[in-house]
N, C-alpha and C. Protein backbone atom coordinates (compact mmCIF):
# COMPACT_ATOMS: atom_id res chain seq x y z
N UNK A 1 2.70 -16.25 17.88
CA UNK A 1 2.73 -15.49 16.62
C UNK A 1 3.22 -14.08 16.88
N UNK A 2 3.99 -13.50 16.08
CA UNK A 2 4.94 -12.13 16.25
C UNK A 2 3.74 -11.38 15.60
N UNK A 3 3.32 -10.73 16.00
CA UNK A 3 2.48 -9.36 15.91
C UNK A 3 2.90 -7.91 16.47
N UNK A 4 3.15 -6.99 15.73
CA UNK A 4 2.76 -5.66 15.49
C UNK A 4 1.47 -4.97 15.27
N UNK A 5 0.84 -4.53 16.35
CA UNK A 5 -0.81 -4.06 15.70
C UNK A 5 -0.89 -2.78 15.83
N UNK A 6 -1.24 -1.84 14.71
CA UNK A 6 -1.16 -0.34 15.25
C UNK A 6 -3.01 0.26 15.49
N UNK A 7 -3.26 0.72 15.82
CA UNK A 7 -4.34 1.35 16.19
C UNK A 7 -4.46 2.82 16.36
N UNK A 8 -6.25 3.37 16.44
CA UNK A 8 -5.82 5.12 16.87
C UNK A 8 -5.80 5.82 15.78
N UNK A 9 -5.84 5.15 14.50
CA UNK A 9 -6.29 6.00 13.45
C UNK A 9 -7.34 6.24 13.04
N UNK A 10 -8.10 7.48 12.35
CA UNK A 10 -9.56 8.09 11.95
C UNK A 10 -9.35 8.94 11.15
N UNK A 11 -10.65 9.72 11.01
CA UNK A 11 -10.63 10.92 10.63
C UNK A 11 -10.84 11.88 11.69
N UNK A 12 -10.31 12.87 11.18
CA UNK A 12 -9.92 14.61 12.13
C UNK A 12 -9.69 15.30 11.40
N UNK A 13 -10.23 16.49 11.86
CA UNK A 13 -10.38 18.11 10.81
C UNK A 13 -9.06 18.72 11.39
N UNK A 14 -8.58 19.24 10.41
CA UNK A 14 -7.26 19.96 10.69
C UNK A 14 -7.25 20.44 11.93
N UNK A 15 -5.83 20.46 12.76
CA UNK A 15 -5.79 21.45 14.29
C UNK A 15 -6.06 20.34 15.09
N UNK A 16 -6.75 19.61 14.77
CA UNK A 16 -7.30 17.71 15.37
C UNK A 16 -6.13 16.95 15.97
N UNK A 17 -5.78 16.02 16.69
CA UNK A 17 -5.59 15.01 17.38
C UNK A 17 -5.92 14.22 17.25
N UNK A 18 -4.56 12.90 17.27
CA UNK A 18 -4.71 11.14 17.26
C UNK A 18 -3.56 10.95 17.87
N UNK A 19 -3.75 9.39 18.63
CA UNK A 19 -2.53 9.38 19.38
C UNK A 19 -2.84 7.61 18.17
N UNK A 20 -1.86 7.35 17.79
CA UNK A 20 -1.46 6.03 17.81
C UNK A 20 -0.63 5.25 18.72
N UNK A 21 -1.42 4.07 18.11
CA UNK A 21 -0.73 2.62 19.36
C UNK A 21 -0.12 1.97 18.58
N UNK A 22 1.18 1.14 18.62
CA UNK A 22 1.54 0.39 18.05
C UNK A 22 2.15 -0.97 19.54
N UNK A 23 1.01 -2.12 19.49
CA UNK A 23 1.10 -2.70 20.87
C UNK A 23 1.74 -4.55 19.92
N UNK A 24 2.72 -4.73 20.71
CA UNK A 24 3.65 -5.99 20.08
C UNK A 24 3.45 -7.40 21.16
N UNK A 25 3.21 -8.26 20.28
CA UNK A 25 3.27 -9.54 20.84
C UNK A 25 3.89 -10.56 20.15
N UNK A 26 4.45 -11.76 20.64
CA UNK A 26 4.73 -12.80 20.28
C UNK A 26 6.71 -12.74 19.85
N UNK A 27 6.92 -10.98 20.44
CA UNK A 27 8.18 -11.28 20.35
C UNK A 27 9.27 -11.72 21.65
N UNK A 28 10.32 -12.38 21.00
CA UNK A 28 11.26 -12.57 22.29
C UNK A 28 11.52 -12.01 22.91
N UNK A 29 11.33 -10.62 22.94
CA UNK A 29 12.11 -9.65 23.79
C UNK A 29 11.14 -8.23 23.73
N UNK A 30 11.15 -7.74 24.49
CA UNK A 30 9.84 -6.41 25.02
C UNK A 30 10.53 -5.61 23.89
N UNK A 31 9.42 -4.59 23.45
CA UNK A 31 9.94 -3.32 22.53
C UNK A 31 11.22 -2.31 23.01
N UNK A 32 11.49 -2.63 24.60
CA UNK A 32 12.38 -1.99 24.98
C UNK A 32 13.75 -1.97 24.40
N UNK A 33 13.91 -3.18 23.73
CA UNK A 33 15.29 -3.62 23.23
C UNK A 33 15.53 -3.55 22.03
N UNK A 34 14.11 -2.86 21.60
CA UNK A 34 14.38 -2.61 20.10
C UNK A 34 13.64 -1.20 19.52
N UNK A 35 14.52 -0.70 18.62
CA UNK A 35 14.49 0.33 17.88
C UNK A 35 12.98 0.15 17.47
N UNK A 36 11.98 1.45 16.99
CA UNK A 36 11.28 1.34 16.71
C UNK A 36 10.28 2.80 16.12
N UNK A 37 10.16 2.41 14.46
CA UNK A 37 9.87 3.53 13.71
C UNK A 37 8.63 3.48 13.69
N UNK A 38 7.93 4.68 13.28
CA UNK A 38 6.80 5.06 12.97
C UNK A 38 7.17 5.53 11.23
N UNK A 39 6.15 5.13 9.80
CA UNK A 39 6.44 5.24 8.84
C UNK A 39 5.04 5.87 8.35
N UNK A 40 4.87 6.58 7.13
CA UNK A 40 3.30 6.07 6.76
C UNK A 40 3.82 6.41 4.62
N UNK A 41 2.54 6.38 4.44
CA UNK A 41 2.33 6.14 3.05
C UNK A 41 0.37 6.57 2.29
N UNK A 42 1.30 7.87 1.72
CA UNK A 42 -0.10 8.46 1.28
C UNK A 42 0.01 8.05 0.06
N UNK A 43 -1.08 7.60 -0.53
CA UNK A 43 -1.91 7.53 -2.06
C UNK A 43 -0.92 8.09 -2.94
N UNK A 44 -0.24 7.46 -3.92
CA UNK A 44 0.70 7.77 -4.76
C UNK A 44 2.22 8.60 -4.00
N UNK A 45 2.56 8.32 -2.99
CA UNK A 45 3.55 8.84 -2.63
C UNK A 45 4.75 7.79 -1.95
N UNK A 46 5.98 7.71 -2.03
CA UNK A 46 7.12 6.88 -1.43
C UNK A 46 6.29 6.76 0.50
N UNK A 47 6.46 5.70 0.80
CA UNK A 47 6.83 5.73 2.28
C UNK A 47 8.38 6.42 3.08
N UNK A 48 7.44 6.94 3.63
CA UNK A 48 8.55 8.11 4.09
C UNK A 48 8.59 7.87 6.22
N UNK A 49 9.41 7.77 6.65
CA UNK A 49 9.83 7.91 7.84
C UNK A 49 9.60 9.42 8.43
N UNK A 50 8.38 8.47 9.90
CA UNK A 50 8.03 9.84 10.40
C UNK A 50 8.67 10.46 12.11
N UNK A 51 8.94 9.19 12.58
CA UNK A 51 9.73 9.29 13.85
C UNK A 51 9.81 7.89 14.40
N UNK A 52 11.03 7.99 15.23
CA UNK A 52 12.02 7.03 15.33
C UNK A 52 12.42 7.18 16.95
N UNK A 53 12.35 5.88 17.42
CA UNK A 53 12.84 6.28 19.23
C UNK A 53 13.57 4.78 19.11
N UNK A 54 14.71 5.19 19.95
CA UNK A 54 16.17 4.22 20.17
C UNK A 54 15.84 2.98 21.31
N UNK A 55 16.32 2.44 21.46
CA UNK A 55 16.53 0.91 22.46
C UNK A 55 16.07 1.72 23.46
N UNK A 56 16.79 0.78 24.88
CA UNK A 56 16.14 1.50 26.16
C UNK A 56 16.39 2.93 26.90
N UNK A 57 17.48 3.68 25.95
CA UNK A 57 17.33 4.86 26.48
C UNK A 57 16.23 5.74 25.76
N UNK A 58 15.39 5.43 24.74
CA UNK A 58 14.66 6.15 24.02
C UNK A 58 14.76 7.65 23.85
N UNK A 59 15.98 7.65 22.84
CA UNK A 59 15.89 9.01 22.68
C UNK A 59 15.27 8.92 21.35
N UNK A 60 14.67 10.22 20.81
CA UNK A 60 13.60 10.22 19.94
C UNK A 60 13.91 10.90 19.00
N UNK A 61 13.62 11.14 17.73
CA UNK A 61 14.19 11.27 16.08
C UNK A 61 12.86 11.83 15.46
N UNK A 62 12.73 13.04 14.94
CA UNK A 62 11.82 13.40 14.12
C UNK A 62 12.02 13.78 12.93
N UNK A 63 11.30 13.53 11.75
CA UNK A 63 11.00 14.06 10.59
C UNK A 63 10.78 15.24 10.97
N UNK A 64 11.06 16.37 9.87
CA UNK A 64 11.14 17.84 10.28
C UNK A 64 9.56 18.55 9.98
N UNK A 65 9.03 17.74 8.82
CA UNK A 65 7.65 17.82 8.56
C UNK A 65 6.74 17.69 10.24
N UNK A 66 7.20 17.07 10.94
CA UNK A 66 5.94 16.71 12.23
C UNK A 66 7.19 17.36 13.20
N UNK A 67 8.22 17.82 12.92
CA UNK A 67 8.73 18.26 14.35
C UNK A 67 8.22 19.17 15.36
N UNK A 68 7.73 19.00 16.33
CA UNK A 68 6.89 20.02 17.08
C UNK A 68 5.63 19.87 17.16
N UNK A 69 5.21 18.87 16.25
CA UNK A 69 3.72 18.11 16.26
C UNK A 69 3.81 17.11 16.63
N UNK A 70 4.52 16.22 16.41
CA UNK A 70 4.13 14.65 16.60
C UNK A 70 5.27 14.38 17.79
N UNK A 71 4.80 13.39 18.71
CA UNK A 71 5.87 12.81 20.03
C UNK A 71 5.42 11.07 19.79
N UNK A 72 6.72 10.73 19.72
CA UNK A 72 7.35 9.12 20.21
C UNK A 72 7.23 8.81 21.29
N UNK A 73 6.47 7.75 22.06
CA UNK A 73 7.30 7.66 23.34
C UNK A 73 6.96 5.85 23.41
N UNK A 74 7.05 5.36 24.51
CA UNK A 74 7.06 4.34 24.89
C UNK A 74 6.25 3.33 26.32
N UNK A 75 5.77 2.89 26.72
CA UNK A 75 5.19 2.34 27.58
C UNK A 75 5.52 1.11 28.00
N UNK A 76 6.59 0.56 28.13
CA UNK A 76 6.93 -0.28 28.74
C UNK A 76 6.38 -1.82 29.29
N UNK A 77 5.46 -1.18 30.48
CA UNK A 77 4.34 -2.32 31.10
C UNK A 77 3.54 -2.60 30.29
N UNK A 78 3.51 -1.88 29.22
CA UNK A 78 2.60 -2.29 27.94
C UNK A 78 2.82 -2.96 26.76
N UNK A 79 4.30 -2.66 26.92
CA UNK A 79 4.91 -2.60 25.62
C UNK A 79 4.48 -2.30 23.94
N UNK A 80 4.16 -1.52 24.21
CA UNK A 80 3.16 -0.46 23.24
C UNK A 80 4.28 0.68 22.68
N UNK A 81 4.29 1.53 21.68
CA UNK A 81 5.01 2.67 21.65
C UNK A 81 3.78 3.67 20.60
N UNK A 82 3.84 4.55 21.43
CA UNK A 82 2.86 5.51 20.66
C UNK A 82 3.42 6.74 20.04
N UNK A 83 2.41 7.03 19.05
CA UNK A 83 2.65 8.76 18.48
C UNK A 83 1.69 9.69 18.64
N UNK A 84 2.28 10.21 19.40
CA UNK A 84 0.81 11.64 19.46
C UNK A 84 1.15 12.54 18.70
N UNK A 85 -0.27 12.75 18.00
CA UNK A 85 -0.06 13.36 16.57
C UNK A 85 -1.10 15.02 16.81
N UNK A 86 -0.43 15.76 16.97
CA UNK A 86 -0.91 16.97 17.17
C UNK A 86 -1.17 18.53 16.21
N UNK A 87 -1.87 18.82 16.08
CA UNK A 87 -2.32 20.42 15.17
C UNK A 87 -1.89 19.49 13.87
N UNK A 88 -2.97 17.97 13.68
CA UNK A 88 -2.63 17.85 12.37
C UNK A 88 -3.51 18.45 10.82
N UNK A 89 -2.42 18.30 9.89
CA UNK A 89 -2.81 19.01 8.80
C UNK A 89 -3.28 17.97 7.50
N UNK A 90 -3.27 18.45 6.61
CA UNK A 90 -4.54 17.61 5.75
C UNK A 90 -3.32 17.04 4.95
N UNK A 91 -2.15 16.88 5.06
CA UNK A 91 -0.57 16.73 4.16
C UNK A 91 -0.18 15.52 5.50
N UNK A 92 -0.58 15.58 6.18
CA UNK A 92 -0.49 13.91 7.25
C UNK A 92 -1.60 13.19 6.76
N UNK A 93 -2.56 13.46 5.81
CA UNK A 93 -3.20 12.16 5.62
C UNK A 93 -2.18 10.82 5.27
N UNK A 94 -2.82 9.63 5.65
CA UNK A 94 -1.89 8.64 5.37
C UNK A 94 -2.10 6.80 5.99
N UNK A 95 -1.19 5.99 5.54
CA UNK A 95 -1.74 4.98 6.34
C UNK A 95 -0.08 5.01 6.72
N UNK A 96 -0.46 4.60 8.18
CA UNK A 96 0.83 4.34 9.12
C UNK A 96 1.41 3.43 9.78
N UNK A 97 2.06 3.28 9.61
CA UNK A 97 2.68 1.98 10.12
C UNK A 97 3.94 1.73 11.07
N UNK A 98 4.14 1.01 11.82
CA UNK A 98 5.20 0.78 13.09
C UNK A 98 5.75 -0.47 12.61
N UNK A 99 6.97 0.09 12.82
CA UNK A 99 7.92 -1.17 12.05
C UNK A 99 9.25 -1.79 13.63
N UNK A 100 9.84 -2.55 13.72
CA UNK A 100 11.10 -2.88 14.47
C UNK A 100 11.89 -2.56 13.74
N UNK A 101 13.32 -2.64 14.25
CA UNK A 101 14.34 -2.28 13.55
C UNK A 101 15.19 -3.58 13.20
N UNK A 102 15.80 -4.01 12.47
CA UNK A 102 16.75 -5.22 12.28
C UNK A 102 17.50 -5.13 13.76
N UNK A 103 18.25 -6.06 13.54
CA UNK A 103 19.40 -6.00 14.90
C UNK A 103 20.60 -4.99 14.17
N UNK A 104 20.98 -4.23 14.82
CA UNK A 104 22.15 -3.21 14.76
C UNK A 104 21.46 -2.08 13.31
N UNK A 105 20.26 -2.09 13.35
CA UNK A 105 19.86 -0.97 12.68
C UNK A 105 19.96 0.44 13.77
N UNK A 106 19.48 1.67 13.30
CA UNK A 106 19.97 2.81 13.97
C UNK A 106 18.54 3.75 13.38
N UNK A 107 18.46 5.04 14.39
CA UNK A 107 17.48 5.69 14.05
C UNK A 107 18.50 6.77 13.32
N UNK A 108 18.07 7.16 12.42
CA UNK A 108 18.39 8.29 11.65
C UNK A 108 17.93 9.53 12.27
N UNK A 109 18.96 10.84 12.37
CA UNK A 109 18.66 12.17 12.80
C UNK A 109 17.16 12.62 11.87
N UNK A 110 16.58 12.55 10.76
CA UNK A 110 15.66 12.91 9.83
C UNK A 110 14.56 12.05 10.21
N UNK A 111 14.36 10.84 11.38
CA UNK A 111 13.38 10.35 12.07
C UNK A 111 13.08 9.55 11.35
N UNK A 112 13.86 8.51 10.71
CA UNK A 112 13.64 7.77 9.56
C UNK A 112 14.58 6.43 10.56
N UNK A 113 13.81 5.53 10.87
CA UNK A 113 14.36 3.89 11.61
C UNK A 113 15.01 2.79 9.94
N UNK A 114 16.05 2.92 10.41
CA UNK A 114 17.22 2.28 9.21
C UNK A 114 16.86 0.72 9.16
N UNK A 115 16.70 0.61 8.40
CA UNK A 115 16.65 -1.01 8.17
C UNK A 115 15.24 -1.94 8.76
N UNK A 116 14.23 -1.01 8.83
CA UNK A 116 13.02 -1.81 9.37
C UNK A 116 12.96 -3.54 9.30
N UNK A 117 13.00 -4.35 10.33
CA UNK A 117 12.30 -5.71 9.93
C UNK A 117 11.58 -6.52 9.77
N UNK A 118 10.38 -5.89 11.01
CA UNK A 118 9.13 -6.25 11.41
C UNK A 118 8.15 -5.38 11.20
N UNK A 119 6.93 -5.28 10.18
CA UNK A 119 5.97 -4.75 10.18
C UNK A 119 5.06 -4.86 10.73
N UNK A 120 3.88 -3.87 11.18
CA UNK A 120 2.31 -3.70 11.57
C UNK A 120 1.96 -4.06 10.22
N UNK A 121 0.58 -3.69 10.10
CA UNK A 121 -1.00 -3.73 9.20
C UNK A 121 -0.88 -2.45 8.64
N UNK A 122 -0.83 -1.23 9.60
CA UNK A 122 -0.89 0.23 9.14
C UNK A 122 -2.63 0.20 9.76
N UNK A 123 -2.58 1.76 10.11
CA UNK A 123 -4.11 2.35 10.55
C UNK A 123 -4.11 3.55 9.54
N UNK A 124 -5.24 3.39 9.16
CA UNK A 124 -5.20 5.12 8.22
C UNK A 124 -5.25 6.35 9.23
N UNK A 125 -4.57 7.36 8.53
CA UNK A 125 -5.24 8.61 9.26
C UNK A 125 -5.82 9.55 7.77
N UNK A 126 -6.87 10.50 8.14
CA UNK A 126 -6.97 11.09 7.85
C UNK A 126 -7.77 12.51 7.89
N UNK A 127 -7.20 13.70 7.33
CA UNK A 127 -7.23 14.93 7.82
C UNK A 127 -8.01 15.69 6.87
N UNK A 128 -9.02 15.94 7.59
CA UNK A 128 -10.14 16.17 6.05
C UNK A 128 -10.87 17.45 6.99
N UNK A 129 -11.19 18.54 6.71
CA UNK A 129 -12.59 18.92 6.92
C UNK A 129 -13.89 18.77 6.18
């Protein structure tokens, strides 16, 4: 069974820290070979693209909202890809989600993964004092 599971979401008071997991099974091929976004979706608002890291050279794509806060990266032996979500603010509340990319989809410069095909569940976050 193809699974996406994300994890690592809570609550945290502003200035707070979460790292999300987004850990994949049941696909043909390791996350290495595929594009892979981070998205989320607050309570009455569009899903919006939050960062985006490329095939196996993983270069990494941010939304300008988390640029300098939030990092993409990847784990390999795990095949996991995480977001560390840093000095967050109460405007990242949200539920989040890790998506694959189609085949010959592309990460967008604005940290937005083009053509998602495979979804997670989503983990909430949220930023409350």
């Amino acid at each position: 069974q193809v699974q996406l599971v994300e994890s690592g979401g809570g609550l945290v008071q502003p200035g707070g820290s979460l790292r999300l997991s987004c850990a994949a099974s049941g696909f043909a091929l390791t996350l290495d070979y595929y594009k892979i976004g981070w998205f989320r979706q607050a309570p009455g608002k569009e899903r919006e693209g939050v960062s985006c890291i490329s095939g196996r050279d993983s270069v990494t794509y941010y939304a300008d909202s988390v640029k300098g806060r939030f990092s993409i990266s990847r784990d390999s032996a795990k095949n996991t890809v995480y977001l560390q979500m840093n000095n967050l603010k109460p405007e990242d509340t949200a539920v989040y989600y890790c998506a694959t990319g189609a085949r010959g989809s592309q990460c967008r410069a604005t940290g937005e993964l083009e053509r998602p095909g495979f979804w997670g569940q989503g983990t909430q976050v949220t930023v409350s004092s």
